[in-house]
N, C-alpha and C. Protein backbone atom coordinates (compact mmCIF):
# COMPACT_ATOMS: atom_id res chain seq x y z
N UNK A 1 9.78 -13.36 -16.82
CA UNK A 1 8.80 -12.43 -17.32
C UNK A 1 9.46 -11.06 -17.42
N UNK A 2 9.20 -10.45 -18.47
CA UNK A 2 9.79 -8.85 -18.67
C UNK A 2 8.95 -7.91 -17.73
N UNK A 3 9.91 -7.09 -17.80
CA UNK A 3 9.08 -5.79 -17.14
C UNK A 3 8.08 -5.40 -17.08
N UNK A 4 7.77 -4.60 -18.55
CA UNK A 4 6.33 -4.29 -18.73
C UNK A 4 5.26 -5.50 -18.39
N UNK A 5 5.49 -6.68 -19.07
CA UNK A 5 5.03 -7.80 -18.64
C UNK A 5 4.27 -7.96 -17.28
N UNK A 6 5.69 -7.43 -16.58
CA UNK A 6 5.41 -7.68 -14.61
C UNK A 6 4.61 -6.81 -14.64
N UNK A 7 5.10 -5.79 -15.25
CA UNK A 7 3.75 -3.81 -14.33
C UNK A 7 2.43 -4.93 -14.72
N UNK A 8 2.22 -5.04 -16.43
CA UNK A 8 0.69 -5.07 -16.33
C UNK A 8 0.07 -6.45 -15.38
N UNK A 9 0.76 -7.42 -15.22
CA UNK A 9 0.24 -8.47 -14.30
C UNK A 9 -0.10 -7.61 -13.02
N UNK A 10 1.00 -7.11 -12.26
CA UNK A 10 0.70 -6.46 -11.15
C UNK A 10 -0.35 -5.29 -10.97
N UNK A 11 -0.37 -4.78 -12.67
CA UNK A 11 -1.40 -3.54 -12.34
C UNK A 11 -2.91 -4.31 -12.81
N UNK A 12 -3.05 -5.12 -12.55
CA UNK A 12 -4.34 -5.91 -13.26
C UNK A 12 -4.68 -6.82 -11.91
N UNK A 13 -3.83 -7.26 -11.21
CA UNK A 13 -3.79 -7.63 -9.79
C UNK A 13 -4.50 -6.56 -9.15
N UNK A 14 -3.62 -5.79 -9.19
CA UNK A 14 -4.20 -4.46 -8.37
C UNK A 14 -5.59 -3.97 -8.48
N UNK A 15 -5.97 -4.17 -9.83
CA UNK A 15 -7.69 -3.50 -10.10
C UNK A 15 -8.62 -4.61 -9.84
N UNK A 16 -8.16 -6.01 -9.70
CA UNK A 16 -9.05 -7.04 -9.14
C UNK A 16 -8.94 -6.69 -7.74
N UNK A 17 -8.18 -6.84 -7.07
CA UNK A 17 -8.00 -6.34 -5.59
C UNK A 17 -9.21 -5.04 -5.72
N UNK A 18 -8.81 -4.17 -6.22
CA UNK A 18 -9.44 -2.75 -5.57
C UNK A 18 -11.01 -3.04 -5.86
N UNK A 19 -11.50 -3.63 -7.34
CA UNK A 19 -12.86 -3.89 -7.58
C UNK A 19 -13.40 -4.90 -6.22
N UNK A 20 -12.70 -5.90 -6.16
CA UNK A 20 -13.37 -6.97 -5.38
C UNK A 20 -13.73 -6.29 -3.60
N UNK A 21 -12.66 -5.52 -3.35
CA UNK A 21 -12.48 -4.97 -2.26
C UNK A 21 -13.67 -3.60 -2.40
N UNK A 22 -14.24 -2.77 -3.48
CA UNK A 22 -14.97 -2.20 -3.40
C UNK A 22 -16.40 -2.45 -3.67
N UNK A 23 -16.48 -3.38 -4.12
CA UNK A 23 -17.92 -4.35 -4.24
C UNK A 23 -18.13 -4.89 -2.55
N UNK A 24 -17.25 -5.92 -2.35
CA UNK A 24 -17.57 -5.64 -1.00
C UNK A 24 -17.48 -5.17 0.31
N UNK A 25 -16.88 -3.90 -0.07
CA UNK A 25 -17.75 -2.39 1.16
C UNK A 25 -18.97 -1.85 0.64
N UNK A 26 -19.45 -2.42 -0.54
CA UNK A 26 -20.94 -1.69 -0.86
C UNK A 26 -21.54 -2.47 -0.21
N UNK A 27 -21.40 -4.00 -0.85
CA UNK A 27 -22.48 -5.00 -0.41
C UNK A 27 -22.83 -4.38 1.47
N UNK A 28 -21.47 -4.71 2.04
CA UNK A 28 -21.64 -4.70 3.52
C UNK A 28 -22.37 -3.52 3.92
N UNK A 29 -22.11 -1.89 2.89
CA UNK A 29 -23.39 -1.03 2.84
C UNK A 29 -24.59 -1.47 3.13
N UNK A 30 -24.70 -1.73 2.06
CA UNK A 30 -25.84 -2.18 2.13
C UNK A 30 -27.02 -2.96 2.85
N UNK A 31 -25.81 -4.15 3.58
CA UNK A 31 -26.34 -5.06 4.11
C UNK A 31 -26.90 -4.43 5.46
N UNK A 32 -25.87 -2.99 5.85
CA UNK A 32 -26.18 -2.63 7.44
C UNK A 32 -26.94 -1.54 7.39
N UNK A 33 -27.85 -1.12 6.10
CA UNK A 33 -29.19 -0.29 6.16
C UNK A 33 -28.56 0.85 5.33
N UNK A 34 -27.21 0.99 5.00
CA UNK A 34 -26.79 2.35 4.27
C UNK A 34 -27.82 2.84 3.27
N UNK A 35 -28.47 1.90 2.27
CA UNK A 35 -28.64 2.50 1.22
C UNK A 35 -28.05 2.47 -0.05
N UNK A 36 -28.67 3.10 -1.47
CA UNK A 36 -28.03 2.66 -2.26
C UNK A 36 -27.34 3.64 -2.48
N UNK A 37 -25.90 3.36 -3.01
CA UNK A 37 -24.49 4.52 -3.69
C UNK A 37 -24.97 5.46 -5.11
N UNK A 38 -24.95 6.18 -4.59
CA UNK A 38 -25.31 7.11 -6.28
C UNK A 38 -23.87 6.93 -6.82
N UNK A 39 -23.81 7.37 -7.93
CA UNK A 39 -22.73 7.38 -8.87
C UNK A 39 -21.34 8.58 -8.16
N UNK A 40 -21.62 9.18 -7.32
CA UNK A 40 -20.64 9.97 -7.02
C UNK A 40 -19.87 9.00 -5.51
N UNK A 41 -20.92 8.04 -4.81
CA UNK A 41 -20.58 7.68 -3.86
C UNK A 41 -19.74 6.26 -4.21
N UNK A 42 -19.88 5.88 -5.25
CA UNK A 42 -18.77 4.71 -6.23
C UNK A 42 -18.00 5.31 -6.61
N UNK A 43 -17.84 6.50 -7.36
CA UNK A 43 -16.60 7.15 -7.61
C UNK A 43 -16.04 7.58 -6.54
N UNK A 44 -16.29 7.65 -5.19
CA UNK A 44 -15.30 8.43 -4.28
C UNK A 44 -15.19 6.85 -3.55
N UNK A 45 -15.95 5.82 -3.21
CA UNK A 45 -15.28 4.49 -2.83
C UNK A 45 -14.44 3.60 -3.29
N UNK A 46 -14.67 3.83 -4.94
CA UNK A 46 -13.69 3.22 -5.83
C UNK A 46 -12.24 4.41 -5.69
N UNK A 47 -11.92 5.13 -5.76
CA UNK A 47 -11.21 5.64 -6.16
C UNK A 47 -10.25 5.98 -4.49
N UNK A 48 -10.93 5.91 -2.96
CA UNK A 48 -10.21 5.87 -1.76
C UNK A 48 -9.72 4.04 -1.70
N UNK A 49 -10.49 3.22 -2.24
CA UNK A 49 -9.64 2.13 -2.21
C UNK A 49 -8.38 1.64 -3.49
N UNK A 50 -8.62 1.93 -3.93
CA UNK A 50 -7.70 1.83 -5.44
C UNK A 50 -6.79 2.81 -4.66
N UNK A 51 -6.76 4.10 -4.12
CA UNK A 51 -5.77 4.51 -3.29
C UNK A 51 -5.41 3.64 -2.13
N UNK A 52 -5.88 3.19 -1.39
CA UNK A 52 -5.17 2.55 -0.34
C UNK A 52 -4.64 1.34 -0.87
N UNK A 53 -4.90 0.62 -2.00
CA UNK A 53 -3.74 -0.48 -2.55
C UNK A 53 -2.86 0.07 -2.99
N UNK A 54 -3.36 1.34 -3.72
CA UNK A 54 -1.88 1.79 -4.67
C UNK A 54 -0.82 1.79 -3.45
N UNK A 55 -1.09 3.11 -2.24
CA UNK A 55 -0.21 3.32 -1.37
C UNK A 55 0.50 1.85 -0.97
N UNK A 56 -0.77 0.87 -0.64
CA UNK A 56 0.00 -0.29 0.39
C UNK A 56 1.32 -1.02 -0.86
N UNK A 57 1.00 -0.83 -1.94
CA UNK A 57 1.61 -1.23 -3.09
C UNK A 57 2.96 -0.47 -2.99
N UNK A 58 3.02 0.78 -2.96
CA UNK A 58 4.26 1.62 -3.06
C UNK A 58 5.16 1.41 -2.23
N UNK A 59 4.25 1.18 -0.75
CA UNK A 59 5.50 1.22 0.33
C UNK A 59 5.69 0.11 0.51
N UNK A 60 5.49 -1.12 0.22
CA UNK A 60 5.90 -2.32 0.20
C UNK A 60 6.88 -2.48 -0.72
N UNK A 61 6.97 -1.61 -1.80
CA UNK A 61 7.79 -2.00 -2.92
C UNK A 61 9.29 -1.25 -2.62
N UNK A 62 8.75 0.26 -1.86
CA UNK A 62 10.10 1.16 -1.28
C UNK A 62 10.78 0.10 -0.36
N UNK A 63 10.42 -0.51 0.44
CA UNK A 63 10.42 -1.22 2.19
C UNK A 63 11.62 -2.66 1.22
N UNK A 64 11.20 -3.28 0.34
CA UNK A 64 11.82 -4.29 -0.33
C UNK A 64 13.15 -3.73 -1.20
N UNK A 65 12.95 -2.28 -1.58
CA UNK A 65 13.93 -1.54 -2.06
C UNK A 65 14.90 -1.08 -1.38
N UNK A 66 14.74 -0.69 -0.09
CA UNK A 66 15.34 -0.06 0.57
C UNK A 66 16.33 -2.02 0.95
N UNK A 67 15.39 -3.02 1.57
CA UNK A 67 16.39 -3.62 1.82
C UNK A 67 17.24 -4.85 0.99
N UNK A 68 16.73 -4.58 -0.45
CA UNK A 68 18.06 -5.17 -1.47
C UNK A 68 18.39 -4.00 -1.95
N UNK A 69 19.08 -2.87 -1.51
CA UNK A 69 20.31 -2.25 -2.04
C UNK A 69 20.67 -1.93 -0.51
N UNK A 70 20.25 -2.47 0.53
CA UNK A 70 21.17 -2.22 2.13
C UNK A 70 21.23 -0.85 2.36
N UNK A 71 20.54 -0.37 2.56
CA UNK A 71 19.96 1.11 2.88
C UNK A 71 19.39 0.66 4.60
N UNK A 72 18.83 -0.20 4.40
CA UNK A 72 18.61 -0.85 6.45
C UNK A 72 20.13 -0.99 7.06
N UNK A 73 21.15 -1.38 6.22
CA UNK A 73 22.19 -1.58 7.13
C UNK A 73 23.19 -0.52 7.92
N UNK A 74 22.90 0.61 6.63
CA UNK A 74 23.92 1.90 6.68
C UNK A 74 23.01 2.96 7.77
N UNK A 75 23.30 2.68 8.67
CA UNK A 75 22.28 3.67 9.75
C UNK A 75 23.23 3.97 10.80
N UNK A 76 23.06 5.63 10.50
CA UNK A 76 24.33 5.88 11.26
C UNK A 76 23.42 6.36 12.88
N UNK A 77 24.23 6.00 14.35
CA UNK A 77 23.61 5.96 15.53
C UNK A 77 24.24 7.17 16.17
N UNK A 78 24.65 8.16 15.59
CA UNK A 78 25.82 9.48 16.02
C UNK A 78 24.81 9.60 17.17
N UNK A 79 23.53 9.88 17.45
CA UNK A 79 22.62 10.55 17.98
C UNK A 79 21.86 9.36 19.15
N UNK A 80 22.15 8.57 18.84
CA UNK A 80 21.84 7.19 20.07
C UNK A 80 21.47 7.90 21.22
N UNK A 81 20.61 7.91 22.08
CA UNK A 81 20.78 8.23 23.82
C UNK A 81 21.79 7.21 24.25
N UNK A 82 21.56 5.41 23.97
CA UNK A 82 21.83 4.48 24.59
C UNK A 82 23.65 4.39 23.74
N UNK A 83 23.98 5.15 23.17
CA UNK A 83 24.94 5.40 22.47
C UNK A 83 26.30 6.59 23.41
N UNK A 84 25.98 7.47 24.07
CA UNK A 84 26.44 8.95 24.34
C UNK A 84 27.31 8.39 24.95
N UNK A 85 27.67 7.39 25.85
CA UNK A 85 29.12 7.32 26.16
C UNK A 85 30.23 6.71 25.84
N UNK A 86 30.09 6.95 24.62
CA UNK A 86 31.54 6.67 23.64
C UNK A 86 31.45 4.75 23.43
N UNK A 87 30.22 4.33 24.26
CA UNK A 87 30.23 3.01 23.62
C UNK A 87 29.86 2.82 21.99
N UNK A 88 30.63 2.05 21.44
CA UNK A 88 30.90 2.04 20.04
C UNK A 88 30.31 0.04 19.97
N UNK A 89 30.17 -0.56 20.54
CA UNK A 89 29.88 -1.66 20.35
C UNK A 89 28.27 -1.75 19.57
């Protein structure tokens, strides 16, 4: 699959996730006496969860980045406590 290809699968993933996930924090609203959401209280629930996938999305994608180009391996320990006496092992 091409690139763009991948974004829009993944970004279409992502808005089923965030819808399904914000339908039900209303329902459960609802269910525990909240009340109903005016239009400003869907725009600020839709839009804090669609943020918390985006984020969980980003740093999962940095976290997989970081370890296929070995950026986990190159860590330098100059500063170790368990390091300070010239053990090098």
């Amino acid at each position: 699959m091409s690139g763009p290809l991948r974004l829009l699968r993944n970004l279409t993933i992502a808005g089923v996730v965030a819808a399904a996930s914000t339908w039900g924090v209303a329902f459960m609203w609802r269910a525990i006496g909240g009340g109903e959401l005016t239009l400003h209280g869907w725009i600020a629930l839709s839009l804090g969860v669609l943020g918390s996938v985006a984020l969980a999305w980003v740093l999962m994608a940095l976290a997989f980045k970081s370890d296929r180009e070995g950026w986990d391996d190159r860590v330098d320990n100059t500063f170790d406590p368990a390091r300070r006496d010239g053990d090098e092992s």
